[in-house]
C-alpha atoms as a PDB file:
ATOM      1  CA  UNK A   1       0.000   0.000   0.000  1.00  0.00           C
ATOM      2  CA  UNK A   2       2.598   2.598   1.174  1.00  0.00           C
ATOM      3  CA  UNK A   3       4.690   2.205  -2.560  1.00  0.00           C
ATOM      4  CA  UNK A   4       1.194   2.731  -4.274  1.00  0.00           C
ATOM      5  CA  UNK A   5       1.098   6.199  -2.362  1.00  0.00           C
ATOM      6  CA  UNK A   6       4.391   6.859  -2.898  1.00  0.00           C
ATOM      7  CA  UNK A   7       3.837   6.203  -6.611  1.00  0.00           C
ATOM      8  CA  UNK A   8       0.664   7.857  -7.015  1.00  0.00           C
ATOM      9  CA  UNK A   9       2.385  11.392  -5.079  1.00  0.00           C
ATOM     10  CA  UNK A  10       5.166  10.852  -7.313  1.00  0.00           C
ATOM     11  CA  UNK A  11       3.175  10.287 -10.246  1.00  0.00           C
ATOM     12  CA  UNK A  12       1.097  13.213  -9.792  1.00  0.00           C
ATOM     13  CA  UNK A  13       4.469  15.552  -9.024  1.00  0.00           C
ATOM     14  CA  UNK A  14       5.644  14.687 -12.524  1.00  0.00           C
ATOM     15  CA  UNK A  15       2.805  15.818 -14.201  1.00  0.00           C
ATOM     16  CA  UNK A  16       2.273  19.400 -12.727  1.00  0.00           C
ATOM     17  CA  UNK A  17       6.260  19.440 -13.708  1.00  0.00           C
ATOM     18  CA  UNK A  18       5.809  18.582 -17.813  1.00  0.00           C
ATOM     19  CA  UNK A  19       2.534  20.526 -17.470  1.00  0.00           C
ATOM     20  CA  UNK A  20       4.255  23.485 -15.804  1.00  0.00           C
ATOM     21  CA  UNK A  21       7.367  22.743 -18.282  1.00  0.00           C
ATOM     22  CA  UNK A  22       4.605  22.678 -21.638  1.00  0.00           C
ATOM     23  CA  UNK A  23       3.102  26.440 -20.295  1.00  0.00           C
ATOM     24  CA  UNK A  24       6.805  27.940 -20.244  1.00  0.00           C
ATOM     25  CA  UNK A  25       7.913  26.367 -23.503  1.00  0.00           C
ATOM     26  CA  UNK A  26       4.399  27.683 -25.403  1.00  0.00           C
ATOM     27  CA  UNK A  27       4.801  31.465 -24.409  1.00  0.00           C
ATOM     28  CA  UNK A  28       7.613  33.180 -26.603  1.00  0.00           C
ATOM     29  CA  UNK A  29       9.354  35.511 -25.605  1.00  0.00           C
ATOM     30  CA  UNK A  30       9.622  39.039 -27.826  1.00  0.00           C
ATOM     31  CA  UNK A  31      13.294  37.903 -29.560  1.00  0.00           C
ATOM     32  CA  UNK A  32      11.226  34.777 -30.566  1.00  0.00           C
ATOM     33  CA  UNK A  33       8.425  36.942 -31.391  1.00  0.00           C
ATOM     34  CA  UNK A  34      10.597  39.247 -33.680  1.00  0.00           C
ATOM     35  CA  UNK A  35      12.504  36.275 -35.300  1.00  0.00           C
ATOM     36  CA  UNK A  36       8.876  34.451 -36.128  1.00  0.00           C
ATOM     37  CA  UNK A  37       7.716  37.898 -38.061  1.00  0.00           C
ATOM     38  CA  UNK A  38      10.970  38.398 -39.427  1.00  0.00           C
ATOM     39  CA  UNK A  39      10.454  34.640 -41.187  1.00  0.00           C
ATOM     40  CA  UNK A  40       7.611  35.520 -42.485  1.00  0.00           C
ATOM     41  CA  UNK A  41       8.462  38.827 -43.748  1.00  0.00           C
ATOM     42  CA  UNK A  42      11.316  37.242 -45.567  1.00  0.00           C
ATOM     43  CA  UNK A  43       8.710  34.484 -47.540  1.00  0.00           C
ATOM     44  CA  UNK A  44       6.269  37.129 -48.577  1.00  0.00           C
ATOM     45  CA  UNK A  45       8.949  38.628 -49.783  1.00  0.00           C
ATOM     46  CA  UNK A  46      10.741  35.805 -51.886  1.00  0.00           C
ATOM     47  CA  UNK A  47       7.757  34.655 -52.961  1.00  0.00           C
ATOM     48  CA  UNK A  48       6.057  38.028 -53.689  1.00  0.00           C
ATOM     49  CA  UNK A  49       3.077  37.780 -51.508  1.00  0.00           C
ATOM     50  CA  UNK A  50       0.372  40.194 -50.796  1.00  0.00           C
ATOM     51  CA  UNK A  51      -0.272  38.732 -47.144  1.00  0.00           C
ATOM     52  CA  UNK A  52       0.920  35.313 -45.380  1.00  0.00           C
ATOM     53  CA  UNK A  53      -0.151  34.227 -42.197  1.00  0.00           C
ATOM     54  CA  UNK A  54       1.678  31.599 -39.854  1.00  0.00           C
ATOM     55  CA  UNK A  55       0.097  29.852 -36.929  1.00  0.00           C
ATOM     56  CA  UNK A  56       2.132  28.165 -34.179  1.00  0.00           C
ATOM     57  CA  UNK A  57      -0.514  26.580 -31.367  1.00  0.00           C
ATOM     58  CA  UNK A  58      -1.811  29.928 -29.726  1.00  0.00           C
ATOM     59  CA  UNK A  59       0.361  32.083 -31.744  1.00  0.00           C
ATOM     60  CA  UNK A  60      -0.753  33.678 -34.774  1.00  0.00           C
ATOM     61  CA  UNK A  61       1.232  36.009 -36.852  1.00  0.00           C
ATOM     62  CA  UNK A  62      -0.236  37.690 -40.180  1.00  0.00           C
ATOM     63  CA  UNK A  63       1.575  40.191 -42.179  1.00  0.00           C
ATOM     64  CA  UNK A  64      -0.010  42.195 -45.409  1.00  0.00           C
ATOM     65  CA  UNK A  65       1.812  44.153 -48.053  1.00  0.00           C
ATOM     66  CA  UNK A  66       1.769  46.885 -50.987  1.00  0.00           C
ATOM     67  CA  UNK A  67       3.951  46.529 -53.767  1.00  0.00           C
ATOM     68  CA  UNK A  68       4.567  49.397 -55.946  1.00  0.00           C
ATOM     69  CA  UNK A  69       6.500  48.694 -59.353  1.00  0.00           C
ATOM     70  CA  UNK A  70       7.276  52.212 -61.365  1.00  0.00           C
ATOM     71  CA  UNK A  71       6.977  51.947 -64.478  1.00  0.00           C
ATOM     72  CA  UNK A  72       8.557  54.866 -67.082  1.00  0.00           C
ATOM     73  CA  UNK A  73       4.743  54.738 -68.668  1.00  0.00           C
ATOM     74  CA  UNK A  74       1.177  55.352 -67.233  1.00  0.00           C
ATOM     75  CA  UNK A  75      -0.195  52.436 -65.537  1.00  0.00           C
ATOM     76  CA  UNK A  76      -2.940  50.917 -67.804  1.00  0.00           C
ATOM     77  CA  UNK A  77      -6.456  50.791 -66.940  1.00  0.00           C
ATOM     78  CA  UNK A  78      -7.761  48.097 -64.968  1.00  0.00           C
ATOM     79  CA  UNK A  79     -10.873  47.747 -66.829  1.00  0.00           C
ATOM     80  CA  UNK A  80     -10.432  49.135 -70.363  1.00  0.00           C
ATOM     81  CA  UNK A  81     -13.590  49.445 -72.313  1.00  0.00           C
ATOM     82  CA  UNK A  82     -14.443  46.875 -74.609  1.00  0.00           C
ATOM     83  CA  UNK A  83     -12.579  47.374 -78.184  1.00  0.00           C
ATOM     84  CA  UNK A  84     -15.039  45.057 -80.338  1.00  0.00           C
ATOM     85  CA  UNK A  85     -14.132  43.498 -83.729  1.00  0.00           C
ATOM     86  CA  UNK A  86     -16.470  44.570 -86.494  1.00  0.00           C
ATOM     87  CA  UNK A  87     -16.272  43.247 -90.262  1.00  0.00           C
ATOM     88  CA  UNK A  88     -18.652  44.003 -92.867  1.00  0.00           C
ATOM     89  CA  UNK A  89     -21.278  40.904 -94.251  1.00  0.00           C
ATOM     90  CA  UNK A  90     -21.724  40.420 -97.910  1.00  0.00           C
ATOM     91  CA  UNK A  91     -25.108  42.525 -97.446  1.00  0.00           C
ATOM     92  CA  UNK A  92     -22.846  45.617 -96.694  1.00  0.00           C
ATOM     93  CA  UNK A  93     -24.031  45.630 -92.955  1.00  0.00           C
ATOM     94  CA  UNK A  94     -21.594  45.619 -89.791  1.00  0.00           C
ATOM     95  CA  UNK A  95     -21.103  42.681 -87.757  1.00  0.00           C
ATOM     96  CA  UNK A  96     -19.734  43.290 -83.915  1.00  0.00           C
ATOM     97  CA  UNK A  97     -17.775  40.490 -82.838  1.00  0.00           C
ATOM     98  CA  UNK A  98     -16.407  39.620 -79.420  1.00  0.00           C
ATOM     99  CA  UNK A  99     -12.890  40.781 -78.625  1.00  0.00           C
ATOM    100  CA  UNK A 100     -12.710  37.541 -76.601  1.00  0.00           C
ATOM    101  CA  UNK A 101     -13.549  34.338 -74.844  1.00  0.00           C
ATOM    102  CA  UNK A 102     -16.612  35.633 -72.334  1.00  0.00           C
ATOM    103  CA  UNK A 103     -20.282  35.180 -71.200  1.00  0.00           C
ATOM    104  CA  UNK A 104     -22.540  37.740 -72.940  1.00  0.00           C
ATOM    105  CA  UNK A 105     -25.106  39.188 -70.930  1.00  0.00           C
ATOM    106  CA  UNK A 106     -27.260  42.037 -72.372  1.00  0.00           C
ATOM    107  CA  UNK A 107     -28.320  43.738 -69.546  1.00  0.00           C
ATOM    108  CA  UNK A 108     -26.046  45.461 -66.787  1.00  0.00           C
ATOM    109  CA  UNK A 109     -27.274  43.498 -63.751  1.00  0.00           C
ATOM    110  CA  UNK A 110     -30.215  40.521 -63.829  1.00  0.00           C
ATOM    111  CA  UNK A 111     -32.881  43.154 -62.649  1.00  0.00           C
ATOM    112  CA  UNK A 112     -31.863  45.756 -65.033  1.00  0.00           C
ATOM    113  CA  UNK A 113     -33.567  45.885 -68.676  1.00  0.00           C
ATOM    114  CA  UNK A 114     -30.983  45.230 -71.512  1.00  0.00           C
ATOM    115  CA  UNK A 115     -28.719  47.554 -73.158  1.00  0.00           C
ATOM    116  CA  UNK A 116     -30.564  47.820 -76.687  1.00  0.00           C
ATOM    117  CA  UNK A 117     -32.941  45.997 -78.696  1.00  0.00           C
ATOM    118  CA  UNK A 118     -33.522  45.118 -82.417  1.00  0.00           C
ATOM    119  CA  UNK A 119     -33.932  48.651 -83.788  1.00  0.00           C
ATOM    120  CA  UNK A 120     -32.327  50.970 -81.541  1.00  0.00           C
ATOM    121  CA  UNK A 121     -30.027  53.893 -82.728  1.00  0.00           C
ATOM    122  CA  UNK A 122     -27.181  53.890 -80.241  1.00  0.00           C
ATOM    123  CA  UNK A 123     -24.440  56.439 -80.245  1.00  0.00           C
ATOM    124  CA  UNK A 124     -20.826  55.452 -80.576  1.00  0.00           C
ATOM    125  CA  UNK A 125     -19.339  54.595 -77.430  1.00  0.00           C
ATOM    126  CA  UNK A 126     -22.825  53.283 -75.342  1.00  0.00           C
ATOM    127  CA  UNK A 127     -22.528  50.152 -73.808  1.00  0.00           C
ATOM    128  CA  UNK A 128     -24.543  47.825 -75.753  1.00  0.00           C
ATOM    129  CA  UNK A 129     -23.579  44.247 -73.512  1.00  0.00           C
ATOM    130  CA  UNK A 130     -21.495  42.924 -70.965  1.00  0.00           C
ATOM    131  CA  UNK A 131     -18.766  40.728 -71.253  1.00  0.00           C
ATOM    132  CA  UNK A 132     -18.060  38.409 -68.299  1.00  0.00           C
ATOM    133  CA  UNK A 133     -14.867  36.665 -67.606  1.00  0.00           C
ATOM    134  CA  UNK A 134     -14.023  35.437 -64.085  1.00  0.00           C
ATOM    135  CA  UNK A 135     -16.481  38.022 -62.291  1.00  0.00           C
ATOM    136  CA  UNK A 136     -15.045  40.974 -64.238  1.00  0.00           C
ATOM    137  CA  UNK A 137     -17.347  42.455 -66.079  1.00  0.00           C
ATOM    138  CA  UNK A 138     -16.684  44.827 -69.122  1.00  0.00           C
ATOM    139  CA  UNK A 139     -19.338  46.753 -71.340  1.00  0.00           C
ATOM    140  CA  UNK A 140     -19.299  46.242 -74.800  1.00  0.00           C
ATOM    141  CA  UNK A 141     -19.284  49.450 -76.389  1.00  0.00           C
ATOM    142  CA  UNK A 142     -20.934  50.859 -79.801  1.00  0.00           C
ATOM    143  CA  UNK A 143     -17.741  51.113 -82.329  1.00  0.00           C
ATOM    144  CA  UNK A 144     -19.984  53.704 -83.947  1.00  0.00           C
ATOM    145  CA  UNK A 145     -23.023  55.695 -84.415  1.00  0.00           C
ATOM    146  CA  UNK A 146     -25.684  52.875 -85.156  1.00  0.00           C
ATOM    147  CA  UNK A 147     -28.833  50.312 -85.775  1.00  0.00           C
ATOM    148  CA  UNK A 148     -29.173  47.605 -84.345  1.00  0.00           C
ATOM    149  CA  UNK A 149     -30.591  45.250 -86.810  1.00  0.00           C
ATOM    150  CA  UNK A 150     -30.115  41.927 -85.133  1.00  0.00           C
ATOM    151  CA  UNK A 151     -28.782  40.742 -81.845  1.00  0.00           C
ATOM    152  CA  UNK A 152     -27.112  37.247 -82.665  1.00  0.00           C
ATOM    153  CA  UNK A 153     -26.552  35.967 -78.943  1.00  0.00           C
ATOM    154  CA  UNK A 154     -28.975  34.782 -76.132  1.00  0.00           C
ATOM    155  CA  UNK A 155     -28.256  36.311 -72.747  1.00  0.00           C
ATOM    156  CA  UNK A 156     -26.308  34.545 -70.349  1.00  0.00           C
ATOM    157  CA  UNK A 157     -24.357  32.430 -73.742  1.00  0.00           C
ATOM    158  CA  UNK A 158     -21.009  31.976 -73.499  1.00  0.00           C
ATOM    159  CA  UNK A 159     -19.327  33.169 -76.813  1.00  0.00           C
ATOM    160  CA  UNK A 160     -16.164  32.657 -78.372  1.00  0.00           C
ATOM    161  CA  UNK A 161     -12.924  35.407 -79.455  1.00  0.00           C
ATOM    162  CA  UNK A 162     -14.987  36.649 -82.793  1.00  0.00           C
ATOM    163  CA  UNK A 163     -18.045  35.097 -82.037  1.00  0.00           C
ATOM    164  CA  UNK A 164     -20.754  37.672 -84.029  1.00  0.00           C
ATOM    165  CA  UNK A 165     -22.632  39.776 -81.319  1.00  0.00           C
ATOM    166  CA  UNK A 166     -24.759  41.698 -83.182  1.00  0.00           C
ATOM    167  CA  UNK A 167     -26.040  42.917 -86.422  1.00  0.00           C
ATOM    168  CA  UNK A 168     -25.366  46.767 -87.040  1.00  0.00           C
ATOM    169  CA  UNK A 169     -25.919  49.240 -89.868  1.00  0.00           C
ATOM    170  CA  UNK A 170     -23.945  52.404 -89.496  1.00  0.00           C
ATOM    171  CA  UNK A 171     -25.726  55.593 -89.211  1.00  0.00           C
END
């Protein structure tokens, strides 16, 4: 009986020692703090990250950057406007074609009536669709004063780089 005690005090002894060890190791001190962020700051960098986060049980570090690049020449536009491909048909009307790979959508949001219809005059340079690729949307815009005589894609299609859009005569 008297070793089971003995055991059982000892026992317990050792674990509020590796418990009390475990708490001391898990807080870092501000060297180890520094050295941590300093790692990450050094693999955003080589790897050209915007953020990067790094976890370490209760620890969490998460760093965020802007990178600036100058350029000799104005930055470009993030969201040009739509330069559409137009040929002429053998019936000496316009076609506008899409400048690329997209889903069409003739309306700027779902609740929103479309853009034109079969007979409008537009202007040059109204929107006359959207073009979606990867939730970036771009307007499709009028390459010149118009008709529209025919609108050659359903809404929501996905069209093809000079796919015809629509059916124009010039005004």
């Amino acid at each position: 009986m008297r070793q089971n005690k003995q055991s059982e005090e000892h026992d317990s002894s050792a674990d509020t020692e590796v418990n009390a060890g475990e708490s001391d190791n898990s807080e870092l001190d501000t060297d180890q703090m520094f050295a941590r962020l300093q790692q990450l700051i050094d693999i955003a960098e080589r790897a050209d990250l915007a953020s990067a986060r790094i976890r370490d049980g209760d620890l969490e570090i998460e760093i965020s950057r802007t990178t600036t690049h100058h350029i000799g020449a104005a930055p470009a536009l993030v969201n040009p406007p739509m330069q559409s491909l137009v040929t002429e048909n053998e019936t000496g009307d316009d076609i506008i074609r899409s400048p690329m790979p997209a889903r069409f959508y003739r309306s700027p949001a779902p609740d929103e009536p479309p853009f034109v219809e079969v007979g409008d005059s537009v202007s040059a340079g109204a929107s006359i669709a959207t073009l979606e690729v990867m939730k970036t949307y771009n307007d499709v815009e009028a390459p010149f004063d118009c008709e529209i005589l025919e609108i050659l894609v359903e809404d929501g299609q996905a069209v093809e780089f000079n796919q015809a859009l629509f059916r124009v005569r010039q005004s």
